[in-house]
Protein backbone atom coordinates (compact mmCIF):
# COMPACT_ATOMS: atom_id res chain seq x y z
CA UNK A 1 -268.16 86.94 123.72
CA UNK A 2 -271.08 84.86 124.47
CA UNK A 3 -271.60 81.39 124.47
CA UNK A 4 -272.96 78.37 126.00
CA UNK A 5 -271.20 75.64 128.56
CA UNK A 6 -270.91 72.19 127.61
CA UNK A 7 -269.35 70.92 130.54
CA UNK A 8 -268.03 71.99 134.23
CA UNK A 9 -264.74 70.30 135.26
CA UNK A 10 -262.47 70.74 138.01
CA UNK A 11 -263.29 74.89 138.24
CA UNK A 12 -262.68 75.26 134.43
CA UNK A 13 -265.90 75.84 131.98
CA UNK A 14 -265.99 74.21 128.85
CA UNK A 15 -267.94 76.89 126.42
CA UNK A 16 -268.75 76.93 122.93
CA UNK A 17 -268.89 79.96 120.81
CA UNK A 18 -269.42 80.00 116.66
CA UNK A 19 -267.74 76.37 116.44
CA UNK A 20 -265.12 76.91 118.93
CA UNK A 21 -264.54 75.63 122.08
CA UNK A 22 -263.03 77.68 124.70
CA UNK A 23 -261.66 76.75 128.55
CA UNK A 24 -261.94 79.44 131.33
CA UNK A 25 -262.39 79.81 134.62
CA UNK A 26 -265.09 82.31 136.11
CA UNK A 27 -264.38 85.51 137.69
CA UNK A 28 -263.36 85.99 141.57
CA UNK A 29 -266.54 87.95 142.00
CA UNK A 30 -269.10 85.33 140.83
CA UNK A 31 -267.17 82.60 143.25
CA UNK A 32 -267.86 85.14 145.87
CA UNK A 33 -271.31 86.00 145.42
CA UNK A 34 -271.78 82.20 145.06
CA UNK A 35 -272.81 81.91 141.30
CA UNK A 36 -272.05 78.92 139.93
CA UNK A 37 -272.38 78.29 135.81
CA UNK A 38 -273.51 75.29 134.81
CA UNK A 39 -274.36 73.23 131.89
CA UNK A 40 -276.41 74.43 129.51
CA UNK A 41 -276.02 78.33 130.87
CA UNK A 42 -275.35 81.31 128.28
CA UNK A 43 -272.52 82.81 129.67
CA UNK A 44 -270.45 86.07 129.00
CA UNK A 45 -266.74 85.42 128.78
CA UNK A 46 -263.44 86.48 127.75
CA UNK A 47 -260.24 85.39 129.00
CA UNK A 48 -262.69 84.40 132.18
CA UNK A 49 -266.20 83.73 132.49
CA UNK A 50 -267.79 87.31 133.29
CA UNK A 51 -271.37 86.91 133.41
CA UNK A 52 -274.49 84.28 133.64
CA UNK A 53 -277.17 85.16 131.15
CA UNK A 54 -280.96 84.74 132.50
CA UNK A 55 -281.71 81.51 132.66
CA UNK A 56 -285.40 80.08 131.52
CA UNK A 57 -285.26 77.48 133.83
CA UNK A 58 -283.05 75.17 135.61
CA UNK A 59 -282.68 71.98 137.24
CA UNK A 60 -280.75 71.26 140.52
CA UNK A 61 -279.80 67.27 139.98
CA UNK A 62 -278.76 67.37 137.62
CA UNK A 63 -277.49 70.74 137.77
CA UNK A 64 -278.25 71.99 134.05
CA UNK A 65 -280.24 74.81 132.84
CA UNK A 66 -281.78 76.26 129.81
CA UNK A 67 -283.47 72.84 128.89
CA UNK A 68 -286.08 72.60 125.87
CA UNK A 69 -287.13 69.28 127.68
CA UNK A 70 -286.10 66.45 129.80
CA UNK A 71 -286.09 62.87 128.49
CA UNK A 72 -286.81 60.51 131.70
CA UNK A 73 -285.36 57.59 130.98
CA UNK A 74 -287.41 54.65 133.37
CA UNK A 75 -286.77 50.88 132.97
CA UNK A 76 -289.51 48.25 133.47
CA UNK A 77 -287.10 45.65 134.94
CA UNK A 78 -283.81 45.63 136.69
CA UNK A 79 -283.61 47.94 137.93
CA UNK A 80 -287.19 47.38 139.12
CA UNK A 81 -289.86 49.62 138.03
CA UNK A 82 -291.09 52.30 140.68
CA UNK A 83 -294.36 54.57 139.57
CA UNK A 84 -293.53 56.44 142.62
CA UNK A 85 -289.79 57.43 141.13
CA UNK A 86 -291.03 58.16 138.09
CA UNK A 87 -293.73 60.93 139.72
CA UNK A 88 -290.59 62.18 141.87
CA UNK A 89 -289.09 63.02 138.35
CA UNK A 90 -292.19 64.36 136.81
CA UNK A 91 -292.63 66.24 139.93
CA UNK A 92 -289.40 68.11 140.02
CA UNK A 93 -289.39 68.33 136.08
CA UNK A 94 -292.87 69.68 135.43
CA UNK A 95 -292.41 71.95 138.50
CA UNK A 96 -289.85 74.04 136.12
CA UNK A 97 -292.02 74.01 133.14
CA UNK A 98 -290.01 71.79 131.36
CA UNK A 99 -291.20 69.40 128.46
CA UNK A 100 -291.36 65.97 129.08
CA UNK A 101 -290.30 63.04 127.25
CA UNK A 102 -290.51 59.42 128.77
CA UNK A 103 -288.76 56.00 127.70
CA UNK A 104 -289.84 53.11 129.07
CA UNK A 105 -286.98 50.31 129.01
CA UNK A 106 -286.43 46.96 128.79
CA UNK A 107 -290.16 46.36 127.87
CA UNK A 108 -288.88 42.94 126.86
CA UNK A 109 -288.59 41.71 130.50
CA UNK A 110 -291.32 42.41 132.06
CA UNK A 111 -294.89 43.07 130.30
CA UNK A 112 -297.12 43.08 133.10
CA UNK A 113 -296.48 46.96 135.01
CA UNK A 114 -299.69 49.16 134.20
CA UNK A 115 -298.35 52.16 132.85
CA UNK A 116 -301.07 52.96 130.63
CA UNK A 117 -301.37 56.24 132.47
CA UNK A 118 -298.19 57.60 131.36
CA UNK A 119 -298.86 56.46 127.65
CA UNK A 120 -301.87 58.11 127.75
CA UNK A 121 -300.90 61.21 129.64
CA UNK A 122 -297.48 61.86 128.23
CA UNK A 123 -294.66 61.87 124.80
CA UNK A 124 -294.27 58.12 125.76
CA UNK A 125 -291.99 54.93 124.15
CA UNK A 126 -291.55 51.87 125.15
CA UNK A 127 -288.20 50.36 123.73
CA UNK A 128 -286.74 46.76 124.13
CA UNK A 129 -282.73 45.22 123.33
CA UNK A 130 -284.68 42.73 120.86
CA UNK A 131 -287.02 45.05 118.66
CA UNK A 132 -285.01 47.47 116.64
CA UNK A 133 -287.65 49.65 115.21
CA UNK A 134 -288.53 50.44 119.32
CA UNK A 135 -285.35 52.43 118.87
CA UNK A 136 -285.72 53.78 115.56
CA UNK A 137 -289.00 55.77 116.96
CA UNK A 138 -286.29 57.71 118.74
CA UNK A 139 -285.04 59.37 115.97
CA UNK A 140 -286.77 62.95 115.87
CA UNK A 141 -287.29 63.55 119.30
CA UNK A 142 -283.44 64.83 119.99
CA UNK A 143 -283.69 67.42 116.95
CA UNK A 144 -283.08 70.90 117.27
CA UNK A 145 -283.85 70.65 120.84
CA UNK A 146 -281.59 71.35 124.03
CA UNK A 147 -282.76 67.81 125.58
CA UNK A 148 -281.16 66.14 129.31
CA UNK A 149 -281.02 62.53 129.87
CA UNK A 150 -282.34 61.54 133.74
CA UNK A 151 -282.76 57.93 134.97
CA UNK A 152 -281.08 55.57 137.46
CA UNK A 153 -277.85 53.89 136.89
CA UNK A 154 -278.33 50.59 134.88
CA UNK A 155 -281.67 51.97 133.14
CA UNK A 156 -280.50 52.10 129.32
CA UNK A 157 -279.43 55.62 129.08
CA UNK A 158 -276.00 54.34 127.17
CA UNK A 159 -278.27 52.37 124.52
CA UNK A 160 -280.24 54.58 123.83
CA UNK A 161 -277.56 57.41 123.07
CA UNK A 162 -276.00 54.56 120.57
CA UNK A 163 -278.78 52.99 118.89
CA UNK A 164 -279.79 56.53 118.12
CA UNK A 165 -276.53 57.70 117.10
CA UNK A 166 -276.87 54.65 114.73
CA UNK A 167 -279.85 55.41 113.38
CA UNK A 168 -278.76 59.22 112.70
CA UNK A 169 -275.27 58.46 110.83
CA UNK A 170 -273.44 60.03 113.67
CA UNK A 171 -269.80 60.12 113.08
CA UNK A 172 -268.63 59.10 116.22
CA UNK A 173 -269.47 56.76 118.56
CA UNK A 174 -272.01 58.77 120.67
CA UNK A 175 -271.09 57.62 123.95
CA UNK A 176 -267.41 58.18 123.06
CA UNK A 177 -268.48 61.68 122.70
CA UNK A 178 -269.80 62.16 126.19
CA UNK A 179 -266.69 60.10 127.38
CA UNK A 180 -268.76 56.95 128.30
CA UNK A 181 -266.98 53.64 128.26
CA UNK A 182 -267.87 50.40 130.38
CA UNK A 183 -268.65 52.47 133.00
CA UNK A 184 -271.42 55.49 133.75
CA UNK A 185 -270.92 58.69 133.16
CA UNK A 186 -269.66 61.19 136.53
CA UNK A 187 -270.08 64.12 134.69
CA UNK A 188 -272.72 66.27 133.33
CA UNK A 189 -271.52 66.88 129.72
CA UNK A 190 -273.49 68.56 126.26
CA UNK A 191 -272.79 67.58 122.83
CA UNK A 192 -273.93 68.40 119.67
CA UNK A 193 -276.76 66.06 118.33
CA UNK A 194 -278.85 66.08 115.24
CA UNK A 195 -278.85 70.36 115.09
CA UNK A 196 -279.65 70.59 118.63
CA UNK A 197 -278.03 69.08 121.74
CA UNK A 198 -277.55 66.09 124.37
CA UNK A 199 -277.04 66.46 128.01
CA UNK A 200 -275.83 63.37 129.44
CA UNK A 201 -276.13 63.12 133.31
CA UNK A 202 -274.82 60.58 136.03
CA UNK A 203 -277.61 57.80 137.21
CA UNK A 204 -278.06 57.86 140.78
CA UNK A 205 -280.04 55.84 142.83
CA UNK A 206 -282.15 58.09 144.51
CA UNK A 207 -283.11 61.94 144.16
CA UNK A 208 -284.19 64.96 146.90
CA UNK A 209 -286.97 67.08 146.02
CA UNK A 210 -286.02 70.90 146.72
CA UNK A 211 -289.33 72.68 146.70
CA UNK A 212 -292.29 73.23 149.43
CA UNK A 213 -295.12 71.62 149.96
CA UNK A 214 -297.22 74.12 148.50
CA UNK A 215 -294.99 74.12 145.57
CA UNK A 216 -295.40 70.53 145.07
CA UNK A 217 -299.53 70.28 145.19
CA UNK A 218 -299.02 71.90 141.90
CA UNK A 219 -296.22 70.85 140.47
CA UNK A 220 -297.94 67.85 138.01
CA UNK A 221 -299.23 69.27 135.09
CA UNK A 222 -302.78 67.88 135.60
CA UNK A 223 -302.64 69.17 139.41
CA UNK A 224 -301.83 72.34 138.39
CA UNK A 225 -304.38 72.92 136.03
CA UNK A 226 -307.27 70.93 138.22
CA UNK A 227 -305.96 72.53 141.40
CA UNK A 228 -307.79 75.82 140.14
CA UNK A 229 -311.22 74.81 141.07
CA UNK A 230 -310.21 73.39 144.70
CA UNK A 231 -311.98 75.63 147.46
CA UNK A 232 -308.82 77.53 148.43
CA UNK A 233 -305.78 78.78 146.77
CA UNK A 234 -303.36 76.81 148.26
CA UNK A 235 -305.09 73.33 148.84
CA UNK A 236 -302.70 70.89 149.34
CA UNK A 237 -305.24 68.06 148.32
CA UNK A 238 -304.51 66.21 151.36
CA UNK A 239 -306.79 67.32 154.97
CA UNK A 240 -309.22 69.14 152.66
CA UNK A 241 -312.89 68.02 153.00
CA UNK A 242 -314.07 66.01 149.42
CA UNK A 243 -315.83 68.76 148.51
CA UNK A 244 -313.47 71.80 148.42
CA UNK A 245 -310.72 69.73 146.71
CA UNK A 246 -311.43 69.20 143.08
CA UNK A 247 -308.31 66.61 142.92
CA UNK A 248 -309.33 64.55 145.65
CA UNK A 249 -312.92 64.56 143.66
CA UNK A 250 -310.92 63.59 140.20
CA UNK A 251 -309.15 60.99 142.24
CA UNK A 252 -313.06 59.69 143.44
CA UNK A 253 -314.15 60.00 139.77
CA UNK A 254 -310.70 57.46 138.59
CA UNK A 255 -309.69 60.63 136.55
CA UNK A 256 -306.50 61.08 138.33
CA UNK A 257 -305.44 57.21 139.21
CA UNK A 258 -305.05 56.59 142.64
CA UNK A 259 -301.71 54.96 142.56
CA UNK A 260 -300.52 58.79 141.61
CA UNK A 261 -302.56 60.59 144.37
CA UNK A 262 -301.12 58.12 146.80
CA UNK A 263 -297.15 58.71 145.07
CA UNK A 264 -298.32 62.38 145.72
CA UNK A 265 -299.32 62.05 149.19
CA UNK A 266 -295.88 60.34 149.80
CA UNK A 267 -293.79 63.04 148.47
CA UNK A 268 -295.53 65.49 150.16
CA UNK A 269 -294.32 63.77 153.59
CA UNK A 270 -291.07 64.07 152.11
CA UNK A 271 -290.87 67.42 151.57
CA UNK A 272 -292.17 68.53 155.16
């Protein structure tokens, strides 16, 4: 049989398959080769899990794969907002070709962080506890999609999951679903949401990038695309003169902001 894993627990794999849920455990030889299944694979099972189908992407924190697109979830206030976190995301995210969602929250408390950029540049909201309709704008973006939550502990990922569920008639309590209570969620679970599906992942307060340096110079959208009319192949946008670097020259021009140049050139120290 084939199916797909909604959660990892304690060695065991949660899988669905036609509208049934089935817990294994994965084969000696994939524990041995060091292939670990995770959320969101297509997997090949029987009384064990056999096999890991291809995957089309994946993500390392959170450790899902298969995603349709990745819903950053950012607040504006308390925690504090960070442009330089939320390129760290976009970063990692946009690295894997992976759609990108943002939503801004808590817009309520604090009104005066420029993130015009990011409304401009990406699927942006901006939703606050005291407008309703902020939430209602939610509605489509979770349908017939394989979507993952990401954000910080204490950003609003809980609200959002039940003002939509509101909003969509679900049956059941949507955070009772992914087993969240007063507290955050420790595991990476999927449910089924609105004829696609959630991923709901734990916040954490900070996140390791996992890719080169030369990886990273092109792992933004916009520096991927600009990046091929620098001078050299693998410009790094950093020690390159003005003029062989077309994203320091975008940067010179206001086209790229410099606030995200200089979140670049910090995460590129990171990554040495």
């Amino acid at each position: 049989m084939i199916g797909r894993v909604y959660q990892v627990i304690s060695g065991f794999y949660d899988i669905k398959c036609e509208d049934k849920f089935y817990r294994v455990r994965a084969i000696g030889n994939l524990r041995n080769l060091k292939l670990n299944p995770v959320v969101g694979d297509l997997v090949v099972f029987d009384e064990s899990l056999t096999k890991i189908e291809p995957r089309k992407n994946i993500l390392i924190r959170p450790k899902v794969a298969n995603i349709d697109q990745a819903i950053i979830v950012i607040s504006l206030d308390q925690p504090k907002f960070s442009s330089f976190l939320l390129d760290k995301f976009l970063s990692i995210i946009e690295f894997q070709k992976i759609k990108v969602v943002i939503i801004f929250t808590k817009a309520d408390l604090n009104t005066k962080e420029d993130i015009g950029y990011y409304l401009k540049t990406y699927q942006s909201y901006l939703t606050s506890l005291d407008d309703e309709n902020s939430y209602k704008k939610l509605n489509d973006i979770f349908e017939k999609k394989i979507s993952v939550l990401v954000g910080q502990s204490g950003v609003g990922k809980t609200t959002i999951l039940n003002k939509v569920s509101l909003n969509n008639f679900f049956t059941q309590n949507i955070s009772k679903a992914l087993g969240r209570g007063k507290h955050s969620t420790r595991v990476v679970k999927m449910i089924d949401f609105n004829n696609g599906q959630i991923i709901d992942t734990p916040g954490f307060s900070s996140i390791e990038i996992q890719m080169s340096q030369k990886d990273l110079s092109k792992s933004f959208e916009s520096f991927d695309k600009y990046s091929q009319r620098c001078k050299y192949r693998h410009c790094l946008h950093q020690n390159e003169r003005l003029e062989d670097c077309n994203i320091k020259q975008l940067v010179q021009s206001q086209e790229i902001p410099l606030f995200r140049y200089n979140n670049y050139l910090k995460l590129l120290d990171e990554v040495k």
